[in-house]
PDB file of N, CA and C in Angstrom:
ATOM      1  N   UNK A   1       0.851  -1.187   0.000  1.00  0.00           N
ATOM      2  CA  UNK A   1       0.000   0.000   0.000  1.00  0.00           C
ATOM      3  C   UNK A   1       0.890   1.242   0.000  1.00  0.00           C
ATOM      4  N   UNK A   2       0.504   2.275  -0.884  1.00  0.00           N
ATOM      5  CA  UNK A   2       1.224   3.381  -0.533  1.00  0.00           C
ATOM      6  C   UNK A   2       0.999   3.963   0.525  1.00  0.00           C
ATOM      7  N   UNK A   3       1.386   5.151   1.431  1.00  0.00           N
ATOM      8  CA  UNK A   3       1.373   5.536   2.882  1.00  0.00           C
ATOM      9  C   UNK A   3       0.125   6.704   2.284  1.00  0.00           C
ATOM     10  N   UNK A   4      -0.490   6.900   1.115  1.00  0.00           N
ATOM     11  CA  UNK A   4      -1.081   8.404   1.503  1.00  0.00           C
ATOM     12  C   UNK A   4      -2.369   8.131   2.374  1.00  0.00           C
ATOM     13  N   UNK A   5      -2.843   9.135   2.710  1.00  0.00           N
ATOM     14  CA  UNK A   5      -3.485   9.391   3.970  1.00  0.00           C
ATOM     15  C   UNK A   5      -5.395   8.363   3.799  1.00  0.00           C
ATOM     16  N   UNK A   6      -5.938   9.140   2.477  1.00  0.00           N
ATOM     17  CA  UNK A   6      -7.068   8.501   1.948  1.00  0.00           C
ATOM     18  C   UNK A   6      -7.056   6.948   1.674  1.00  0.00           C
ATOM     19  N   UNK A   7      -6.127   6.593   1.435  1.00  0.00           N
ATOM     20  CA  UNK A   7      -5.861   4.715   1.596  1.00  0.00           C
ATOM     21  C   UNK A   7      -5.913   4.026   3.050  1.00  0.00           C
ATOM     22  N   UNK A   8      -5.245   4.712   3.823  1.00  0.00           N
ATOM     23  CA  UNK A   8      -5.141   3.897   5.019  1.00  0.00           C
ATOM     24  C   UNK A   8      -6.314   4.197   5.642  1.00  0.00           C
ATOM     25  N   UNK A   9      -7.428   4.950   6.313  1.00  0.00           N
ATOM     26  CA  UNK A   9      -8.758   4.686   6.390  1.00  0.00           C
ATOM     27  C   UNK A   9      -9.758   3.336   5.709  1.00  0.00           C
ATOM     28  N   UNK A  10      -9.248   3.145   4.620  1.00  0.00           N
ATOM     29  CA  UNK A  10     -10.237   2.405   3.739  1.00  0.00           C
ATOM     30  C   UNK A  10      -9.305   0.860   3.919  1.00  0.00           C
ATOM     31  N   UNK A  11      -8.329   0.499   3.965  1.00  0.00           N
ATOM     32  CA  UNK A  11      -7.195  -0.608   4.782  1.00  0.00           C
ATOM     33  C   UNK A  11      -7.673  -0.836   5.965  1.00  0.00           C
ATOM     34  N   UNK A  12      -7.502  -0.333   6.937  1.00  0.00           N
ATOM     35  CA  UNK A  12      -8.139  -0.310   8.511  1.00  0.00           C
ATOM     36  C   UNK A  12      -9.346  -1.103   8.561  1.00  0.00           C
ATOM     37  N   UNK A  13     -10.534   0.088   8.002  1.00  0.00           N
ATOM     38  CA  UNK A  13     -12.068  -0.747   7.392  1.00  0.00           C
ATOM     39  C   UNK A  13     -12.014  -2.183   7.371  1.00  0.00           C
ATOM     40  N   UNK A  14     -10.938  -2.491   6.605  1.00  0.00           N
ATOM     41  CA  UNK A  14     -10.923  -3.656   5.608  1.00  0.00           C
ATOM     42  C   UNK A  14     -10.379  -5.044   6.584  1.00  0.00           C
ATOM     43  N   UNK A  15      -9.522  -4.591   7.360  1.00  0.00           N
ATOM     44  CA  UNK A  15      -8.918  -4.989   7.705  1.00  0.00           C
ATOM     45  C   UNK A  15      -9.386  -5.209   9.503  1.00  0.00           C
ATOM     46  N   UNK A  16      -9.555  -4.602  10.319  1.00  0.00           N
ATOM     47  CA  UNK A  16     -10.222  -4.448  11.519  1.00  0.00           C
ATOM     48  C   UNK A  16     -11.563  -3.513  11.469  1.00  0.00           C
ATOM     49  N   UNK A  17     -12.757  -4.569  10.575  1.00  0.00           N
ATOM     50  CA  UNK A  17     -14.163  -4.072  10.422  1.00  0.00           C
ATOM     51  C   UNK A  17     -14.720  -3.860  12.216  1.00  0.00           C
ATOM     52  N   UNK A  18     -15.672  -3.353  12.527  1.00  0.00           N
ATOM     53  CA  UNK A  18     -16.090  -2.547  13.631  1.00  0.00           C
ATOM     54  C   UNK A  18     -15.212  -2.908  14.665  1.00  0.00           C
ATOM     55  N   UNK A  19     -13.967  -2.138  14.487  1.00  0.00           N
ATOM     56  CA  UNK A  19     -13.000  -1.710  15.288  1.00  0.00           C
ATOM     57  C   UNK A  19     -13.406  -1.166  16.515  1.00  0.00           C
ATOM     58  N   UNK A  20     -14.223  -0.337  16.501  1.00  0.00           N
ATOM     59  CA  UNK A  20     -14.763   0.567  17.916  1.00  0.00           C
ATOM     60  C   UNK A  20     -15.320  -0.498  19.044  1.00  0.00           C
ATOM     61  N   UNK A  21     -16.170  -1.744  18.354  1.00  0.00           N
ATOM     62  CA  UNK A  21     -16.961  -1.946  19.025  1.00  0.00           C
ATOM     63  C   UNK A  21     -15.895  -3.423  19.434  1.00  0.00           C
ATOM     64  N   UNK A  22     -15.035  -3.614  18.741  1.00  0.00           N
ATOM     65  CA  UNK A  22     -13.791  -4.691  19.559  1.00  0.00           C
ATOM     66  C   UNK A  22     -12.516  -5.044  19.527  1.00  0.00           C
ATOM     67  N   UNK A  23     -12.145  -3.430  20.009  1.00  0.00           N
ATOM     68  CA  UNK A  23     -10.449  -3.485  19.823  1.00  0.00           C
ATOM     69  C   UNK A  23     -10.341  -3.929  21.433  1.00  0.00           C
ATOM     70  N   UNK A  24     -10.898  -4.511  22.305  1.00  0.00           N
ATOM     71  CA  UNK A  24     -10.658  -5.319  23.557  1.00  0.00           C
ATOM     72  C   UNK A  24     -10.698  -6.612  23.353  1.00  0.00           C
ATOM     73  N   UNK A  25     -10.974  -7.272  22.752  1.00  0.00           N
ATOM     74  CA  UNK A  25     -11.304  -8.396  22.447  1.00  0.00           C
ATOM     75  C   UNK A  25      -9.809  -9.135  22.203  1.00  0.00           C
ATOM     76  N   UNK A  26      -9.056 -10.021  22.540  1.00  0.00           N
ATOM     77  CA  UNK A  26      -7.750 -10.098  22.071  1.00  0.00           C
ATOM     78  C   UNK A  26      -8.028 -11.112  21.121  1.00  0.00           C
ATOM     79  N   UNK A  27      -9.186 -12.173  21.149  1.00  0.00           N
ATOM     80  CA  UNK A  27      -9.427 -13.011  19.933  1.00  0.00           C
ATOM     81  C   UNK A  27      -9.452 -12.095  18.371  1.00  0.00           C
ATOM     82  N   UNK A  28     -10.154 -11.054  18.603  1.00  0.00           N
ATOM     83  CA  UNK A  28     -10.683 -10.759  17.292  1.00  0.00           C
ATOM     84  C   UNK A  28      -9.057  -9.696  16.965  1.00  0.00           C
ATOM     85  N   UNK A  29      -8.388  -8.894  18.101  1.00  0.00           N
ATOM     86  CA  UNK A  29      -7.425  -8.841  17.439  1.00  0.00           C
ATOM     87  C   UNK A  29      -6.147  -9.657  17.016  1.00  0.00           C
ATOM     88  N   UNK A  30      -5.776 -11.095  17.513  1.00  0.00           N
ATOM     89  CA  UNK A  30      -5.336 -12.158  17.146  1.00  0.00           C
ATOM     90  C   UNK A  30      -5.184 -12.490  15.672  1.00  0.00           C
ATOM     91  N   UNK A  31      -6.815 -12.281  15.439  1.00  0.00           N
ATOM     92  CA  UNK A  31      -7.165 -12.684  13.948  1.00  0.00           C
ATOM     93  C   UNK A  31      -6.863 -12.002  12.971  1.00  0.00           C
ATOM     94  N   UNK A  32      -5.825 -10.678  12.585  1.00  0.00           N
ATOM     95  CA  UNK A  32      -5.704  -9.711  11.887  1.00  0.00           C
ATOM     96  C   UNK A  32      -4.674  -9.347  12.160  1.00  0.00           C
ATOM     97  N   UNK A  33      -3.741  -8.796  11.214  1.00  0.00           N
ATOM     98  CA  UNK A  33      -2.577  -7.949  10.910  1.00  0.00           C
ATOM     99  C   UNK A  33      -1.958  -6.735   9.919  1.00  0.00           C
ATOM    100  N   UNK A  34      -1.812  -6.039   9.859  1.00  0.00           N
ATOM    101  CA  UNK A  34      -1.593  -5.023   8.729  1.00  0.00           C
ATOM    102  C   UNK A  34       0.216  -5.085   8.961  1.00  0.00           C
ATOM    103  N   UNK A  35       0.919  -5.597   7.320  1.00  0.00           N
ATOM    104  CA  UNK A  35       2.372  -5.567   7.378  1.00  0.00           C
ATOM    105  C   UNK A  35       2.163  -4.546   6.486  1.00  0.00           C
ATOM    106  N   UNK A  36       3.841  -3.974   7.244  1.00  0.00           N
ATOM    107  CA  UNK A  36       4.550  -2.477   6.119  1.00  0.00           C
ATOM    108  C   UNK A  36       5.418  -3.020   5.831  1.00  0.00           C
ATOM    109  N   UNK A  37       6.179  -2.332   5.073  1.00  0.00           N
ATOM    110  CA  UNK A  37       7.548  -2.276   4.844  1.00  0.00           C
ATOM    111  C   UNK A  37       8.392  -1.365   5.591  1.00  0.00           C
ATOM    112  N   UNK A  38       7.954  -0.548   5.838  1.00  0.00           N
ATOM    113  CA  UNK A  38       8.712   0.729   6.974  1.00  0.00           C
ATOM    114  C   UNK A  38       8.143   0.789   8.047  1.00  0.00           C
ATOM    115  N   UNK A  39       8.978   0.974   8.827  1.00  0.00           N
ATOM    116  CA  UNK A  39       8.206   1.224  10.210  1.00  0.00           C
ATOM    117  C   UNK A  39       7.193   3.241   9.971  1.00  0.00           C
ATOM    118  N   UNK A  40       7.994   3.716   8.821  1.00  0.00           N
ATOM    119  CA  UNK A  40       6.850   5.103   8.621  1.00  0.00           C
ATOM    120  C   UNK A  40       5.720   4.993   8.507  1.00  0.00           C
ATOM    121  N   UNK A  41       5.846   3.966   7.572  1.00  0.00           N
ATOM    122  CA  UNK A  41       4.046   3.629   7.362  1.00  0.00           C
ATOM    123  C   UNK A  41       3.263   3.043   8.450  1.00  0.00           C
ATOM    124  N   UNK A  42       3.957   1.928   9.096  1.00  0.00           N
ATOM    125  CA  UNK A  42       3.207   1.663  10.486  1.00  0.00           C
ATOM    126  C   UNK A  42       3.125   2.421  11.675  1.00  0.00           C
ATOM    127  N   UNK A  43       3.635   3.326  11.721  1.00  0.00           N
ATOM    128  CA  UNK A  43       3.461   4.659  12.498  1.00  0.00           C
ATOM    129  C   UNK A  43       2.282   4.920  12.141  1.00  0.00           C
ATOM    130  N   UNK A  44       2.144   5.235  10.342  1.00  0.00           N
ATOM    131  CA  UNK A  44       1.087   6.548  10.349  1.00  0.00           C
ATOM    132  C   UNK A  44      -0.200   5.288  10.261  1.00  0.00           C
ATOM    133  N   UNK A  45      -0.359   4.254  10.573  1.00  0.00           N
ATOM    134  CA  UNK A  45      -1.177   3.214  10.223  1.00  0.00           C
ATOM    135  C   UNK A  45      -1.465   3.318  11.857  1.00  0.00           C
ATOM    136  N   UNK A  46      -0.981   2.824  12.881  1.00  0.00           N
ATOM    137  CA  UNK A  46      -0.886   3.193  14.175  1.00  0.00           C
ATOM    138  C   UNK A  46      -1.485   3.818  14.691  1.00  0.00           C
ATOM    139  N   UNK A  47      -1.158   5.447  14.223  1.00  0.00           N
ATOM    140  CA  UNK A  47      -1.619   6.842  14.907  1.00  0.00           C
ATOM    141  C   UNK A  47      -3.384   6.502  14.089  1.00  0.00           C
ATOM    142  N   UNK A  48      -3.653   6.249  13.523  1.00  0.00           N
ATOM    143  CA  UNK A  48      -5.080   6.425  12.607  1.00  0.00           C
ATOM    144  C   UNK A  48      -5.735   5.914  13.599  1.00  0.00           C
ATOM    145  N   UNK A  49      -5.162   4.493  14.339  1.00  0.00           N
ATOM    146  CA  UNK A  49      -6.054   3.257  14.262  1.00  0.00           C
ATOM    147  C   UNK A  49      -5.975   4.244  15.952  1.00  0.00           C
ATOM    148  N   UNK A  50      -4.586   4.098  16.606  1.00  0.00           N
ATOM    149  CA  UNK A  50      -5.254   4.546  17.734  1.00  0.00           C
ATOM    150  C   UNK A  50      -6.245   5.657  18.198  1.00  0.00           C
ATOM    151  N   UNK A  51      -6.487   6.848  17.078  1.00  0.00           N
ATOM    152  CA  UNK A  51      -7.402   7.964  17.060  1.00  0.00           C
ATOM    153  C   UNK A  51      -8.920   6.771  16.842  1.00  0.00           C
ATOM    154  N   UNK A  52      -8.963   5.974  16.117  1.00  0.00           N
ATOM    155  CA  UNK A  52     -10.644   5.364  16.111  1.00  0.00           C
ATOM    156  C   UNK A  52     -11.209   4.635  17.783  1.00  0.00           C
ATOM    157  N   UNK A  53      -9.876   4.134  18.232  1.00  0.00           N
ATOM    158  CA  UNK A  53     -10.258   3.813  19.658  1.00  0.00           C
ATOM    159  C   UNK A  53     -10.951   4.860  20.645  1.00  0.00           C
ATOM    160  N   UNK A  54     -11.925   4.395  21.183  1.00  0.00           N
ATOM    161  CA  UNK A  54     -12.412   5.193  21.770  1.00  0.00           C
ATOM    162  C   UNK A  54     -12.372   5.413  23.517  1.00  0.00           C
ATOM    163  N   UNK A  55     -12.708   6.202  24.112  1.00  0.00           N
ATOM    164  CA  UNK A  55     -11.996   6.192  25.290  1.00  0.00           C
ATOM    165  C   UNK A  55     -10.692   7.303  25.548  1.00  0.00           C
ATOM    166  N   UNK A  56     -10.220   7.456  26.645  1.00  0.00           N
ATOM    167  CA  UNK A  56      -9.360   8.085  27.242  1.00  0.00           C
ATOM    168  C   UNK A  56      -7.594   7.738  26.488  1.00  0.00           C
ATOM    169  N   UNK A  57      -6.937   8.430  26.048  1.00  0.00           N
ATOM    170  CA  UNK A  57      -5.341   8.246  26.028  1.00  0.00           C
ATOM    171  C   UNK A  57      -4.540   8.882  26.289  1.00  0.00           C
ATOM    172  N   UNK A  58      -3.529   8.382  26.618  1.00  0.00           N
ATOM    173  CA  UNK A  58      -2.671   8.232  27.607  1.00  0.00           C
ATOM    174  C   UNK A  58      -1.414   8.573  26.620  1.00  0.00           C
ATOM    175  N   UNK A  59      -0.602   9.741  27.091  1.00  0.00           N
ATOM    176  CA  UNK A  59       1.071   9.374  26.388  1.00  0.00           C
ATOM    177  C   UNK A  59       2.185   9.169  27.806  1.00  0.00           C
ATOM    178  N   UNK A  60       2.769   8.943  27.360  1.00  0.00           N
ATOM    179  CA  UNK A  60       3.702   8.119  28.199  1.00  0.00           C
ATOM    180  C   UNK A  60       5.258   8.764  27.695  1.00  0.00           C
ATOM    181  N   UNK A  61       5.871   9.680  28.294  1.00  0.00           N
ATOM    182  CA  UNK A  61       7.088  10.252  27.922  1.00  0.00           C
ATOM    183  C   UNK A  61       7.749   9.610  28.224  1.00  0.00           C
ATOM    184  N   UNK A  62       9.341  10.053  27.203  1.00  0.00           N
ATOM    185  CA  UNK A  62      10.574   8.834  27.649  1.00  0.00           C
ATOM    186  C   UNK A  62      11.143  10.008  28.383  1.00  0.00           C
ATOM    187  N   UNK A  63      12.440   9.025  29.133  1.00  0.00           N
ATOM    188  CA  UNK A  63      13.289   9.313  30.076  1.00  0.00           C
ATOM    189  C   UNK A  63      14.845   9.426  29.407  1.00  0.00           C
ATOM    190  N   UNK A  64      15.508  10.445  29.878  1.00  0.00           N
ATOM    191  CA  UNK A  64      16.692  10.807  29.506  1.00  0.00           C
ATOM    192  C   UNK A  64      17.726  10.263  30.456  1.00  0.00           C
ATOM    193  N   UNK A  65      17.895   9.546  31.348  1.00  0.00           N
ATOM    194  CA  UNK A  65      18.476   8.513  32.042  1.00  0.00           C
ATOM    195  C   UNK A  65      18.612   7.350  32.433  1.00  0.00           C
ATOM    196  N   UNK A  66      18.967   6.379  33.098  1.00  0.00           N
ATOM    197  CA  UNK A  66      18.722   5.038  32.665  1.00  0.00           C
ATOM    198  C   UNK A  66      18.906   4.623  34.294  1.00  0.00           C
ATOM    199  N   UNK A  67      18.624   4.106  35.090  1.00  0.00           N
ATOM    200  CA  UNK A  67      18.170   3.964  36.661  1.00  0.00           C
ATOM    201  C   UNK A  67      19.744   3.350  36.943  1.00  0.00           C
ATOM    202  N   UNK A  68      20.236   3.620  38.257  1.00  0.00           N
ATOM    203  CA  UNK A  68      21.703   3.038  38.521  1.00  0.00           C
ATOM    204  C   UNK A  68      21.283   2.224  39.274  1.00  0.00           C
ATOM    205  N   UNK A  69      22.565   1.102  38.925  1.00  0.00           N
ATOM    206  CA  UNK A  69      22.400  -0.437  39.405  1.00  0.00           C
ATOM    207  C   UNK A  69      24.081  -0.299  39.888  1.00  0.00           C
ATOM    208  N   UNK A  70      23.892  -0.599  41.045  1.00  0.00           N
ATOM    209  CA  UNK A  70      25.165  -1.149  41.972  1.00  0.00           C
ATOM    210  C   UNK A  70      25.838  -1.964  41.862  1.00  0.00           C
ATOM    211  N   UNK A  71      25.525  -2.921  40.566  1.00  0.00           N
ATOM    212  CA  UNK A  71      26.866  -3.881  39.858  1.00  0.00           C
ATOM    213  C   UNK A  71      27.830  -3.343  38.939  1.00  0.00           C
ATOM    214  N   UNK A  72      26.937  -2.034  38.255  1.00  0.00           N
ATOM    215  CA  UNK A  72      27.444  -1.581  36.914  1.00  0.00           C
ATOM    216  C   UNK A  72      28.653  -0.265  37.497  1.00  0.00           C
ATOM    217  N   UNK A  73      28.276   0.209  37.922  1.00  0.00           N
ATOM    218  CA  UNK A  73      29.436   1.896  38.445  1.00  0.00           C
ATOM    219  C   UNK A  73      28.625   2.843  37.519  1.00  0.00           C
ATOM    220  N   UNK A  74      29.512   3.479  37.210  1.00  0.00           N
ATOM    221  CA  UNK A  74      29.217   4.563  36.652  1.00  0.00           C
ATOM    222  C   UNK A  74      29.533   4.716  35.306  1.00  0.00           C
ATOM    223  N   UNK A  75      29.394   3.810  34.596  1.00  0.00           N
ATOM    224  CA  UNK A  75      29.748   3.330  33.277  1.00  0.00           C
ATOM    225  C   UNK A  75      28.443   4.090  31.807  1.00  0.00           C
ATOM    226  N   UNK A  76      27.054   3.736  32.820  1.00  0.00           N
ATOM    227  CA  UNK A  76      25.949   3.751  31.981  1.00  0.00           C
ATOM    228  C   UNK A  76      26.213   5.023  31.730  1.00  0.00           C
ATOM    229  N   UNK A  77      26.653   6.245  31.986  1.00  0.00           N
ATOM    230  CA  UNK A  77      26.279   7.420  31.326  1.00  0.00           C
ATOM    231  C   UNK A  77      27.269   7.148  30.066  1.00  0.00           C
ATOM    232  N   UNK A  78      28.443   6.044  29.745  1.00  0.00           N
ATOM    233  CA  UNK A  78      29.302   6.325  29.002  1.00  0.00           C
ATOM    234  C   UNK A  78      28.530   5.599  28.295  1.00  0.00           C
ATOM    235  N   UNK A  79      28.235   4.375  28.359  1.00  0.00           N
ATOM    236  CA  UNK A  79      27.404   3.291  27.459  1.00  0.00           C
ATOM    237  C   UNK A  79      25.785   4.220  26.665  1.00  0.00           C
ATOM    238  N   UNK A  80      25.523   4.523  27.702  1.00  0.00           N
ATOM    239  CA  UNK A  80      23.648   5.018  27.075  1.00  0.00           C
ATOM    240  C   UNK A  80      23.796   6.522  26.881  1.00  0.00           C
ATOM    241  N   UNK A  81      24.469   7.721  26.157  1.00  0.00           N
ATOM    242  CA  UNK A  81      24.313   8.933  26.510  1.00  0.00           C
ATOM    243  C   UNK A  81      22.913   9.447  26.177  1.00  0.00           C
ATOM    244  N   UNK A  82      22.449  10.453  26.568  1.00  0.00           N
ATOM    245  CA  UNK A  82      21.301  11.149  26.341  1.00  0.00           C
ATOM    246  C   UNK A  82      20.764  11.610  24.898  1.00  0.00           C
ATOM    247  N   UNK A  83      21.479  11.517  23.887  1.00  0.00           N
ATOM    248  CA  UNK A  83      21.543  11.697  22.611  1.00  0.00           C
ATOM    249  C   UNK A  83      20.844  10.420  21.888  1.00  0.00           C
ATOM    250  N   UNK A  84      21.441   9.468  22.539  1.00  0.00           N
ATOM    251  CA  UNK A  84      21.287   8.214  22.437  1.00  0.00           C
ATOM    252  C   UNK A  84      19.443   7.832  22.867  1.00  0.00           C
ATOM    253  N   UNK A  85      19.402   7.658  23.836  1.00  0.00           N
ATOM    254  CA  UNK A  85      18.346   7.485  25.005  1.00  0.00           C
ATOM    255  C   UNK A  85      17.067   8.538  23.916  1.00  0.00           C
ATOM    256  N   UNK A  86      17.426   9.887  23.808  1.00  0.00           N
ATOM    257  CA  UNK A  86      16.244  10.591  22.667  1.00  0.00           C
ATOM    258  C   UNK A  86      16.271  10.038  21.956  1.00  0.00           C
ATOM    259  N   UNK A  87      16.923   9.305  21.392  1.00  0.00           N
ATOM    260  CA  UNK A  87      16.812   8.791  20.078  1.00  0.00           C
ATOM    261  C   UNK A  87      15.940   7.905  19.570  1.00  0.00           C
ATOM    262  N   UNK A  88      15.421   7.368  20.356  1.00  0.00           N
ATOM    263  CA  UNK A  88      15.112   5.600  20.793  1.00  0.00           C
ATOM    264  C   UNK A  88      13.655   5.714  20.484  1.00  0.00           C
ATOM    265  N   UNK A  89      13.029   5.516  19.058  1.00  0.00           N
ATOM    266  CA  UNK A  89      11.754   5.657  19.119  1.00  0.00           C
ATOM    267  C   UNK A  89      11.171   4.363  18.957  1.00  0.00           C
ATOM    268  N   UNK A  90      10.234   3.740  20.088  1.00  0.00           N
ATOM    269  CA  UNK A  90       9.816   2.964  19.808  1.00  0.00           C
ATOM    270  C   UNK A  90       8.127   2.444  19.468  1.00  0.00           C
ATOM    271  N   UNK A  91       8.383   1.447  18.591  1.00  0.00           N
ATOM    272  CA  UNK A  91       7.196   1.266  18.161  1.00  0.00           C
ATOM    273  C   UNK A  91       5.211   1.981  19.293  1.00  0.00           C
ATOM    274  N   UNK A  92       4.707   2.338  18.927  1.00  0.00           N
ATOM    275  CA  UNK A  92       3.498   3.099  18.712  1.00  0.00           C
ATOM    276  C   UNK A  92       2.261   1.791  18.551  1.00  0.00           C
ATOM    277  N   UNK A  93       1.819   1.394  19.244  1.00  0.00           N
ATOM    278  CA  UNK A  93       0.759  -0.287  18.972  1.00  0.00           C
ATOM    279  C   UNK A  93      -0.496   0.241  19.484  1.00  0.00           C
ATOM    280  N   UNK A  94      -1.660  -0.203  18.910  1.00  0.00           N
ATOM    281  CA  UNK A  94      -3.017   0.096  19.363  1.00  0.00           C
ATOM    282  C   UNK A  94      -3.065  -1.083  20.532  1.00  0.00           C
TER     283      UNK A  94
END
């Protein structure tokens, strides 16, 4: 599928028919998958599907540090820097 905007509405449809009434259901989402090729497109496939859910959402910010553990020293700021740690986008799932 190409990523433009008017396709992926009509994919979704197709693909998770009355979505509203059972994106709780883990059987009925079991039964269905939408593959990309890029993770861009499953982003913008993502963001659609989670706007049809209905109900309250929630974002969840990342963290620019990484919790210290008393085996490691003081190593992790050299291993994980903060450049790093922003960087880190991870997948977006209904």
């Amino acid at each position: 599928i190409n990523a433009r905007k008017n396709q992926v509405p009509a994919l979704i449809a197709e693909v998770y028919p009355k979505l509203a009434e059972n994106y709780s259901d883990p059987s009925y989402l079991l039964q269905r998958a939408i593959l990309t090729l890029t993770n861009d497109v499953a982003d913008l496939i993502n963001d659609h599907i989670v706007d049809l859910i209905p109900g309250l959402h929630r974002q969840y910010l990342s963290c620019d540090r990484i919790a210290p553990q008393s085996n490691v020293g003081g190593t992790l700021d050299l291993l994980y820097p903060i450049e790093f740690l922003n960087s880190i986008d991870s997948n977006n799932f209904p």
